[in-house]
Structure formats: C-alpha cells, structure tokens
PDB file of N, CA and C in Angstrom:
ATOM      1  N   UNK A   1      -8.619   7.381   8.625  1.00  0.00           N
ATOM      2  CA  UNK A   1      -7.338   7.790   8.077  1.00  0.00           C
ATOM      3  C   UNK A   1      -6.311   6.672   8.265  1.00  0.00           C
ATOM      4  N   UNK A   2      -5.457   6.569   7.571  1.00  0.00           N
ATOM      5  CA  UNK A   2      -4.049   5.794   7.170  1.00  0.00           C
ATOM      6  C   UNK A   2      -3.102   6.802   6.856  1.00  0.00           C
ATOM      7  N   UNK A   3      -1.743   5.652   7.996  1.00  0.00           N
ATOM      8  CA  UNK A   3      -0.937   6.825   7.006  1.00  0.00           C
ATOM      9  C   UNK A   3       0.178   6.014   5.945  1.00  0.00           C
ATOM     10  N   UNK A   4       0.545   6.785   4.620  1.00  0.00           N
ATOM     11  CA  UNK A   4       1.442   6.186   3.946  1.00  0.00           C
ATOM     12  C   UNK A   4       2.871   6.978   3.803  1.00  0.00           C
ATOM     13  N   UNK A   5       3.700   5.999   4.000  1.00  0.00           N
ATOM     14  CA  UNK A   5       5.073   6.564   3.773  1.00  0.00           C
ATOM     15  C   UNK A   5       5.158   7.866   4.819  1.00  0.00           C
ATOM     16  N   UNK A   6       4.628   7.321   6.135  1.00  0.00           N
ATOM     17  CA  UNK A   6       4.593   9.225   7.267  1.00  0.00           C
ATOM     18  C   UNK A   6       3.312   9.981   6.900  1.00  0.00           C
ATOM     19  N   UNK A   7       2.969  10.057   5.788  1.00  0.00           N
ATOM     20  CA  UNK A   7       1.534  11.008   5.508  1.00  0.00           C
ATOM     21  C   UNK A   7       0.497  10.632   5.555  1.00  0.00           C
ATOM     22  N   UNK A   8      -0.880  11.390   6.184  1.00  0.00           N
ATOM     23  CA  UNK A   8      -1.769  10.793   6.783  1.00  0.00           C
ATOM     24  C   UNK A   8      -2.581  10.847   5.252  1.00  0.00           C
ATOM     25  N   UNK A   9      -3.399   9.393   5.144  1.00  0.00           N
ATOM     26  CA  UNK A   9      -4.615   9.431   3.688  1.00  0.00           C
ATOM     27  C   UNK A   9      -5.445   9.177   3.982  1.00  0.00           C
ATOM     28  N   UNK A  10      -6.210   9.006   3.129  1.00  0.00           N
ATOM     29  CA  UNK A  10      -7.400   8.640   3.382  1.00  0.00           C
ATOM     30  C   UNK A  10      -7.905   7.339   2.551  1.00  0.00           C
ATOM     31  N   UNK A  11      -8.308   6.038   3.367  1.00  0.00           N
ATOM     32  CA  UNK A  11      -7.949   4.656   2.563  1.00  0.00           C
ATOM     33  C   UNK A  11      -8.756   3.756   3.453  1.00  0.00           C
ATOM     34  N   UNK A  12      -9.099   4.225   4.818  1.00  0.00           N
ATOM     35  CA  UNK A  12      -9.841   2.986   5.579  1.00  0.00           C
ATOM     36  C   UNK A  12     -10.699   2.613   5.064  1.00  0.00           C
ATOM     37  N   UNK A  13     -11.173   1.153   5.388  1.00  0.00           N
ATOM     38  CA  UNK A  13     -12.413   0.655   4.549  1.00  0.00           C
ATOM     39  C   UNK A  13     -12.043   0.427   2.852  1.00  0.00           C
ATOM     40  N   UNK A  14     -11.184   0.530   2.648  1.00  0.00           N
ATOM     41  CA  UNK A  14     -11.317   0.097   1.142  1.00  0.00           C
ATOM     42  C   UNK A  14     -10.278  -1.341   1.288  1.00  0.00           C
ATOM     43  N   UNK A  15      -9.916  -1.726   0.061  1.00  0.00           N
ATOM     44  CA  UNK A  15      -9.303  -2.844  -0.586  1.00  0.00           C
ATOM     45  C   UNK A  15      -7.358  -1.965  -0.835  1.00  0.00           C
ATOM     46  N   UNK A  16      -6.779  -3.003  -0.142  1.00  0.00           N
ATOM     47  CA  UNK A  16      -5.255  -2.361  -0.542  1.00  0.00           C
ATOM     48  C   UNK A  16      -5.067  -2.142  -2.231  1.00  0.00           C
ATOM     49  N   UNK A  17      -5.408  -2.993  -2.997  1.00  0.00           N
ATOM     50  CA  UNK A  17      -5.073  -3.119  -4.365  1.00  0.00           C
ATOM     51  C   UNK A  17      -5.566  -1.702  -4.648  1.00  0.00           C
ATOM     52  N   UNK A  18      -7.012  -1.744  -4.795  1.00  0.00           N
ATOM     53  CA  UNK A  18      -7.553  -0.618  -5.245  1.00  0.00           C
ATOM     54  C   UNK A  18      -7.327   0.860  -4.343  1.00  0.00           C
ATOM     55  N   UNK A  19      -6.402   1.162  -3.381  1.00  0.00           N
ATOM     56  CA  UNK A  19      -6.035   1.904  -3.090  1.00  0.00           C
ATOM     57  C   UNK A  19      -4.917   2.249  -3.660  1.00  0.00           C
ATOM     58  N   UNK A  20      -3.831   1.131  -3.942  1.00  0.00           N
ATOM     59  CA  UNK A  20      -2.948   1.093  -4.577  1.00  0.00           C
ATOM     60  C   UNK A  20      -3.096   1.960  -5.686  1.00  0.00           C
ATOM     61  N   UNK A  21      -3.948   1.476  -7.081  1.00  0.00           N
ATOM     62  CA  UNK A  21      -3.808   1.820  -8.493  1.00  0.00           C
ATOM     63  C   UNK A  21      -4.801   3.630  -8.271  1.00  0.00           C
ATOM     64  N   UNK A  22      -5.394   3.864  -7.659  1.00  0.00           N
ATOM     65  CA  UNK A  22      -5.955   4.904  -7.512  1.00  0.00           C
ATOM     66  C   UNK A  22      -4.550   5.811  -6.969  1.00  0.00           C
ATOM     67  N   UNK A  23      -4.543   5.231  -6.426  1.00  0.00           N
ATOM     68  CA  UNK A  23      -3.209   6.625  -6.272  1.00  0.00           C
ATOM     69  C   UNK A  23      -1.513   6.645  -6.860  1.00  0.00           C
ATOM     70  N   UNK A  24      -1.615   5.567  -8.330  1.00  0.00           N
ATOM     71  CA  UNK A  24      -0.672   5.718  -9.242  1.00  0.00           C
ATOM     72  C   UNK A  24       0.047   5.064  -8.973  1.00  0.00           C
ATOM     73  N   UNK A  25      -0.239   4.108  -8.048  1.00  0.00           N
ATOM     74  CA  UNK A  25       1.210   2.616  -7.415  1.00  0.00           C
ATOM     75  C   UNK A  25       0.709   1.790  -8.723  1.00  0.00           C
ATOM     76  N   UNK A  26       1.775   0.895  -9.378  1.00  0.00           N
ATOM     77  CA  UNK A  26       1.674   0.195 -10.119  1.00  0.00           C
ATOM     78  C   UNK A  26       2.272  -1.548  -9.092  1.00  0.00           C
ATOM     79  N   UNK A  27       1.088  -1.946  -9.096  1.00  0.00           N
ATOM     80  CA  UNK A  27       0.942  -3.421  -8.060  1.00  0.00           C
ATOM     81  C   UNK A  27       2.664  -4.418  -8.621  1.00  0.00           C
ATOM     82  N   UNK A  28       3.034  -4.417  -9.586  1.00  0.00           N
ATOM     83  CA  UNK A  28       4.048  -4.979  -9.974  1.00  0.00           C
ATOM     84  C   UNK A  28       5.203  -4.408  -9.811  1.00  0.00           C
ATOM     85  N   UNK A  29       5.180  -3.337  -9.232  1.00  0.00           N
ATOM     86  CA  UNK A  29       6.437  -2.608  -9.330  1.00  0.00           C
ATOM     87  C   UNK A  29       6.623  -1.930  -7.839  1.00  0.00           C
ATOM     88  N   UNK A  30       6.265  -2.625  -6.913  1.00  0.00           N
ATOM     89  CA  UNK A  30       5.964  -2.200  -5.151  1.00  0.00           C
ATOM     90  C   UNK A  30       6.300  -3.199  -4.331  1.00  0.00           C
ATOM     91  N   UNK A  31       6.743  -2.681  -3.256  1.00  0.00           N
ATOM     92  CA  UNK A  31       6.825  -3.404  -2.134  1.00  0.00           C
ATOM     93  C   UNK A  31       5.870  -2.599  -1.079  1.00  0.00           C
ATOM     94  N   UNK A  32       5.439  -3.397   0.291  1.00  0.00           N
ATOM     95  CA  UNK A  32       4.252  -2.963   0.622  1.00  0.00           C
ATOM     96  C   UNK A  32       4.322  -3.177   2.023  1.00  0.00           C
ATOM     97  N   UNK A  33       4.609  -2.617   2.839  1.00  0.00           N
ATOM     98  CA  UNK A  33       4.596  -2.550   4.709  1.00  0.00           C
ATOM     99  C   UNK A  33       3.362  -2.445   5.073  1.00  0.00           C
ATOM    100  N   UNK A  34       2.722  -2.971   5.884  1.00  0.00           N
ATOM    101  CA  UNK A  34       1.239  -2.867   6.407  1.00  0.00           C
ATOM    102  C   UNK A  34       1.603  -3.334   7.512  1.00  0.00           C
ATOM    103  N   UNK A  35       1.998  -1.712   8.886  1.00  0.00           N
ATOM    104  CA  UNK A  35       2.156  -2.081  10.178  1.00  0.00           C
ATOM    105  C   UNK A  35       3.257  -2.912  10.844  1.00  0.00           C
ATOM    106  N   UNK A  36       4.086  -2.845   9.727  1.00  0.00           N
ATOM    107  CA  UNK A  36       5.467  -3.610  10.299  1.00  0.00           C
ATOM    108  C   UNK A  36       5.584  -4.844   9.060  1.00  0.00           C
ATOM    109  N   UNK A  37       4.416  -5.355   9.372  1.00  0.00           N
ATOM    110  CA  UNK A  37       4.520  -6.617   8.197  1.00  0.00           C
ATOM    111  C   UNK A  37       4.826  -6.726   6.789  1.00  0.00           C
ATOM    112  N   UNK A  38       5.757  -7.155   6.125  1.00  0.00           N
ATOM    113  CA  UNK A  38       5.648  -7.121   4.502  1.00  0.00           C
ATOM    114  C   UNK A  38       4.311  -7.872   3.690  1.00  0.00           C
ATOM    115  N   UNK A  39       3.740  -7.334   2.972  1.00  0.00           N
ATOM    116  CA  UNK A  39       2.778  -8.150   2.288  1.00  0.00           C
ATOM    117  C   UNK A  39       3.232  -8.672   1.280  1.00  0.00           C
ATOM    118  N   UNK A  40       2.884 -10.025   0.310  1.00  0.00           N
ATOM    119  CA  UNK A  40       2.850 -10.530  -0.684  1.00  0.00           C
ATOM    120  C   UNK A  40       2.175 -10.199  -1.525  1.00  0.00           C
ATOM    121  N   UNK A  41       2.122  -9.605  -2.804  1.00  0.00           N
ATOM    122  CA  UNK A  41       1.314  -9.081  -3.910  1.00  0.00           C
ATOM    123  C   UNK A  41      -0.021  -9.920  -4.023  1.00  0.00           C
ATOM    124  N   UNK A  42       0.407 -11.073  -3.736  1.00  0.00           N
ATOM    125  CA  UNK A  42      -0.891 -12.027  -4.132  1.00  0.00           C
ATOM    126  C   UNK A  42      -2.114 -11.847  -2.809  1.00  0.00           C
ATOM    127  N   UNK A  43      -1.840 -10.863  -1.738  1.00  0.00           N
ATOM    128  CA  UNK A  43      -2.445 -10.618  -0.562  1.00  0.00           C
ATOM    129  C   UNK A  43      -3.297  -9.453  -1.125  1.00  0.00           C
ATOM    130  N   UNK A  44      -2.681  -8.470  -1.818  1.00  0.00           N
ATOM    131  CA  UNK A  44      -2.941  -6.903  -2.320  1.00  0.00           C
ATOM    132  C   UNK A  44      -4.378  -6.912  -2.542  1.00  0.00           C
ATOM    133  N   UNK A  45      -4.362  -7.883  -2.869  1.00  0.00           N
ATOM    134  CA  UNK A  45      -6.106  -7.861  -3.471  1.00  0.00           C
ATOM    135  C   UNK A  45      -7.114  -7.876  -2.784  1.00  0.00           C
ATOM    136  N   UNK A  46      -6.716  -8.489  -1.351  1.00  0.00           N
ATOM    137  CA  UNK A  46      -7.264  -9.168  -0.304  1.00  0.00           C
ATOM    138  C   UNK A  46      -7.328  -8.592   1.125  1.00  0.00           C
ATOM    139  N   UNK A  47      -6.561  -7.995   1.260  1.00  0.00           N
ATOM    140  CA  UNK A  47      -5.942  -7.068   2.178  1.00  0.00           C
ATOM    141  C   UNK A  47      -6.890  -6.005   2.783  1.00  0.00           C
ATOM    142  N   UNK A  48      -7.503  -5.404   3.408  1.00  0.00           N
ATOM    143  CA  UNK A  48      -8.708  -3.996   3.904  1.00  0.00           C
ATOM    144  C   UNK A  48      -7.713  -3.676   4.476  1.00  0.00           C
ATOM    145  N   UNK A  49      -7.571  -2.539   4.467  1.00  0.00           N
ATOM    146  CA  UNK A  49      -7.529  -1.340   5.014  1.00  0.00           C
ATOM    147  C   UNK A  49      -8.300  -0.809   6.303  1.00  0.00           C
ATOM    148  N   UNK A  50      -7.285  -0.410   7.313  1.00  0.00           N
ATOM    149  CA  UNK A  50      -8.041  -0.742   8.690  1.00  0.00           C
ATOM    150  C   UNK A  50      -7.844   0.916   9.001  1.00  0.00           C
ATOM    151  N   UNK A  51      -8.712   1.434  10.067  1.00  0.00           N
ATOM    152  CA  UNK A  51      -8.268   2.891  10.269  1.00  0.00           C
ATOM    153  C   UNK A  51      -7.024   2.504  11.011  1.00  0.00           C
ATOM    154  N   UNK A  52      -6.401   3.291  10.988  1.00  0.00           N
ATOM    155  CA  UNK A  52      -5.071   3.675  11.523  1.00  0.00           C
ATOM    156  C   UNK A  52      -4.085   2.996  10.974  1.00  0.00           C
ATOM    157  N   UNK A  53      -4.412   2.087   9.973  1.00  0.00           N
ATOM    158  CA  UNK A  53      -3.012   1.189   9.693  1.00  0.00           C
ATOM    159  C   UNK A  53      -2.159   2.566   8.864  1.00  0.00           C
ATOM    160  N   UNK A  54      -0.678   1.322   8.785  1.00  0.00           N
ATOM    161  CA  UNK A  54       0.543   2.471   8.792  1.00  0.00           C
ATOM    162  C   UNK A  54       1.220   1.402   7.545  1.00  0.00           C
ATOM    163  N   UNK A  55       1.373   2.064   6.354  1.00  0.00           N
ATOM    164  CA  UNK A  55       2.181   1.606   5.193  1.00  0.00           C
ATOM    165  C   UNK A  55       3.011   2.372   4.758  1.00  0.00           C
ATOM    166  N   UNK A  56       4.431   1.232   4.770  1.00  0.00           N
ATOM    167  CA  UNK A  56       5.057   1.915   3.974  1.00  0.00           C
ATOM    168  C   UNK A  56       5.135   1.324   2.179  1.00  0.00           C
ATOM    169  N   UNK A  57       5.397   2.257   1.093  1.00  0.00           N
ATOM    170  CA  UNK A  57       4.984   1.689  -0.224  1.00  0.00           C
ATOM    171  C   UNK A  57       7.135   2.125  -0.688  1.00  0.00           C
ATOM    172  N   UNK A  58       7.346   0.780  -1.412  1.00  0.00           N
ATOM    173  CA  UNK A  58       8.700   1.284  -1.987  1.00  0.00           C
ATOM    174  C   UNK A  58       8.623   0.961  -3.205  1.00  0.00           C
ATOM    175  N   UNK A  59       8.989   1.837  -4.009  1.00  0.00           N
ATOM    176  CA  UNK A  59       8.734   1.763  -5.590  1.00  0.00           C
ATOM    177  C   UNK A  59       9.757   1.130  -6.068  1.00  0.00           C
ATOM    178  N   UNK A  60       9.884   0.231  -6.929  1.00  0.00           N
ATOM    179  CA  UNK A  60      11.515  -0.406  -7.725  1.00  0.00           C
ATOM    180  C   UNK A  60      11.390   0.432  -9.186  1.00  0.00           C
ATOM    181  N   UNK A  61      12.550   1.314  -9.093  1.00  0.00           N
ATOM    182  CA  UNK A  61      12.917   1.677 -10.588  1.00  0.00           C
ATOM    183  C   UNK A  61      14.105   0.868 -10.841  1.00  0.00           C
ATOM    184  N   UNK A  62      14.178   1.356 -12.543  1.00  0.00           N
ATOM    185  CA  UNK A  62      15.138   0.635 -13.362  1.00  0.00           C
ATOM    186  C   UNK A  62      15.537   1.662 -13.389  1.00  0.00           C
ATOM    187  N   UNK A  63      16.687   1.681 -14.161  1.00  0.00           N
ATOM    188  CA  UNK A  63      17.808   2.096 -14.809  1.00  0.00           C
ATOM    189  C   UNK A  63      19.246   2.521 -14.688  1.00  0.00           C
ATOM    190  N   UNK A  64      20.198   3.090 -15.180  1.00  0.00           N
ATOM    191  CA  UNK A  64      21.514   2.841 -15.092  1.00  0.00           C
ATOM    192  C   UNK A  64      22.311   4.018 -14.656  1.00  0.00           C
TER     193      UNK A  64
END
C-alpha cells in the first residue's frame, strides 16, 4: 500500500507514470510529492513505487 493525497492505494511495485494515467492523472498537468521530495516529470517514468511511500498529486487547472 501507498498513500496518495492522505488515502491509502494500492500502487507498490508498479511504475509512477503508469500509476499515474490509470488512475486519471494526466502526467502534464501534475505536480508530484514522493515522500517529501518533488519529482520532475521526466523522473515519472522512472520512478517505482515503494510500499509505504507517501504522495502528494496537485492538479493545475485553468480557467477564469
């Protein structure tokens, strides 16, 4: 288990990216906490998923 944004998921062992788009994050439009640390998008891809890690995900909307 992982938790995101406070809620516990389910994500260890996989790839951040592909955790990402599976659960409706769009990789271009996120910012990404992994355990305190900010990640770089160009990491997303690269990144595992550890049990217990702790993310936070912040979405950027537009509009006025």
């Amino acid at each position: 288990m992982i938790t995101v944004n406070g809620s516990p998921a389910e994500g260890a062992g996989r790839l951040l990216l592909d955790f990402l788009r599976e659960n409706g994050y769009d990789p271009a439009r996120i910012a990404v906490e992994r355990n305190g640390a900010i990640l770089s998008r160009s990491r997303f891809g690269e990144t595992w998923l550890d049990e217990g890690d702790a993310l936070e995900i912040v979405q950027f909307v537009g509009g006025g």
